[in-house]
C-alpha atoms as a PDB file:
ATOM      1  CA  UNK A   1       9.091 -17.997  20.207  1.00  0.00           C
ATOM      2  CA  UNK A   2       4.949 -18.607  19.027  1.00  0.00           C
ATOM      3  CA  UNK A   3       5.341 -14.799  17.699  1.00  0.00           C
ATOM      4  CA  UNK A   4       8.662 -15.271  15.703  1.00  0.00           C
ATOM      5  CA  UNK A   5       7.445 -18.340  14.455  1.00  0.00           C
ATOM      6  CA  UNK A   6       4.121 -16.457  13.358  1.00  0.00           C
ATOM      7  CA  UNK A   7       6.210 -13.133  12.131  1.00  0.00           C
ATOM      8  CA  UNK A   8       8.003 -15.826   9.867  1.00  0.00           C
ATOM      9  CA  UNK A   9       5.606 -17.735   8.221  1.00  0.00           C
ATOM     10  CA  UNK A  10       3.429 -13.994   7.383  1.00  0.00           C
ATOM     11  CA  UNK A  11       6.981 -12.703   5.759  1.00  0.00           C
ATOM     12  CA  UNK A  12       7.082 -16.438   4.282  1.00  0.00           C
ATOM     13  CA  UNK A  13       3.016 -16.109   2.549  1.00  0.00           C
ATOM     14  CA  UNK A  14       3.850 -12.290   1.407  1.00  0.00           C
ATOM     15  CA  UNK A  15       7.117 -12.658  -0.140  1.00  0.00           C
ATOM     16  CA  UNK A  16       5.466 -15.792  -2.164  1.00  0.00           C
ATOM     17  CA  UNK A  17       2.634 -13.581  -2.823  1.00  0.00           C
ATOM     18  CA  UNK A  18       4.413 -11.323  -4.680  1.00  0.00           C
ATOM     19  CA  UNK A  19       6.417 -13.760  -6.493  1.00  0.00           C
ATOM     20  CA  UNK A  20       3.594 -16.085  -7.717  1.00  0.00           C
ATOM     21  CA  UNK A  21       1.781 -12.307  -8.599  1.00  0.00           C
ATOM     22  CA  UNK A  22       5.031 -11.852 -11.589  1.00  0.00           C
ATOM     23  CA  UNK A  23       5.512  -8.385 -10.879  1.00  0.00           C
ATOM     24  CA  UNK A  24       8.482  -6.983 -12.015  1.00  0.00           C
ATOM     25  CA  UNK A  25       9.574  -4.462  -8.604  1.00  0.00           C
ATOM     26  CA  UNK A  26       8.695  -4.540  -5.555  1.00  0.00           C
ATOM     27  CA  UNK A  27       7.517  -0.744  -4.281  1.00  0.00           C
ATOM     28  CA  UNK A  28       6.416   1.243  -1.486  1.00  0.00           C
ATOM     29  CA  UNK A  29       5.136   4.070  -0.669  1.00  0.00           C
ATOM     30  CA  UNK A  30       8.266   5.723   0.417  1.00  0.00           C
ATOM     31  CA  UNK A  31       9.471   5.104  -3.151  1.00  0.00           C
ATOM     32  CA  UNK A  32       6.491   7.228  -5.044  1.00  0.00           C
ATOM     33  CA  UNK A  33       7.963   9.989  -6.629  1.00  0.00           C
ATOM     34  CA  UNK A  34       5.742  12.642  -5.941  1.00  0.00           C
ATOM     35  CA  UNK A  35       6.982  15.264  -7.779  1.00  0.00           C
ATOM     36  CA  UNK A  36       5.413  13.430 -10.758  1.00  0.00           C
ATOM     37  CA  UNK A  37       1.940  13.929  -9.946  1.00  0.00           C
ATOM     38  CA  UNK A  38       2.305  17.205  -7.709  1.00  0.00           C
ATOM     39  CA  UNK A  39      -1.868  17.919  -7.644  1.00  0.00           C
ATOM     40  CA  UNK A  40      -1.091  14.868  -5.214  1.00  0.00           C
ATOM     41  CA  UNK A  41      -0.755  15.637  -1.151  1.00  0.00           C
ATOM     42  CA  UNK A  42       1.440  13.213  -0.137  1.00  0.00           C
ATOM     43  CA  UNK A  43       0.166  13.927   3.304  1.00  0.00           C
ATOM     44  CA  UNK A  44      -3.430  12.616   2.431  1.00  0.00           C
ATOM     45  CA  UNK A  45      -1.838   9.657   0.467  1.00  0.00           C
ATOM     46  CA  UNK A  46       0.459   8.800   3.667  1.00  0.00           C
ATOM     47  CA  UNK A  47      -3.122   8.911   6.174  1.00  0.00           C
ATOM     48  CA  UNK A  48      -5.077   6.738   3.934  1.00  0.00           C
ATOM     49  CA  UNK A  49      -2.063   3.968   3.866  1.00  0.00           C
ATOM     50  CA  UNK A  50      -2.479   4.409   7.315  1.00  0.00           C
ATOM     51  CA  UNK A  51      -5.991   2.488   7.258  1.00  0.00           C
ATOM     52  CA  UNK A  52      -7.219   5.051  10.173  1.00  0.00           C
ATOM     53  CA  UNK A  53     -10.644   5.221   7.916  1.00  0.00           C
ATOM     54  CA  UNK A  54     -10.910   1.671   8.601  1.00  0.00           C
ATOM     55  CA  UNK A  55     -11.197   1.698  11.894  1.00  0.00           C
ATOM     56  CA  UNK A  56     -13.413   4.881  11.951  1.00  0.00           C
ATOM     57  CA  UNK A  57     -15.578   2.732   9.708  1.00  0.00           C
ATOM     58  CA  UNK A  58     -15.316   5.564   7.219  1.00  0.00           C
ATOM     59  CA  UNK A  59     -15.349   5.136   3.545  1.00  0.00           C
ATOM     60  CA  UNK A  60     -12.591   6.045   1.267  1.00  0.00           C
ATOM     61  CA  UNK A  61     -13.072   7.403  -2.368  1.00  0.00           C
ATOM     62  CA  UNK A  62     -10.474   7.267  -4.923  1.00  0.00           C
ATOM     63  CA  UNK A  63     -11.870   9.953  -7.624  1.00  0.00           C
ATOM     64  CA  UNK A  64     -10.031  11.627 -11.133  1.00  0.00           C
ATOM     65  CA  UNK A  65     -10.460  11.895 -14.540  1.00  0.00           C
ATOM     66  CA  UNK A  66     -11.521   8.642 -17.041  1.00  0.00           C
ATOM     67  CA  UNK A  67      -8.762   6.074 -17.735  1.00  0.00           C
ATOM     68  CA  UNK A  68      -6.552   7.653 -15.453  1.00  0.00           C
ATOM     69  CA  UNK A  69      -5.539   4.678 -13.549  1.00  0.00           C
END
């Protein structure tokens, strides 16, 4: 019952998260389109949202063009 009790109150603190934040949609990663940036492996997107570097204690680097986002 302690771990329902927990799972509710962490859906509770991200769903008001995201409401207090004002963004318009909520997205995930299984909704990217990515056909829209194709020089992007959605492989190598999918492992990093993994967090596997994390507990490699590995760093991560997120590198394009200027202004690109």
């Amino acid at each position: 019952m302690l771990t329902e009790e927990l799972a509710v109150r962490e859906d509770r603190r991200f769903r008001t998260g995201l409401r207090t934040s004002k963004m318009p949609h909520h997205k995930t990663l299984e909704d990217y389109d990515f056909s829209f940036q194709p020089e992007l492996d959605p492989r190598k997107v999918k492992d990093l949202a993994t967090l596997s570097f994390v507990e490699a204690k590995a760093n991560a680097a997120l590198l394009g063009p200027p202004r690109a986002g």
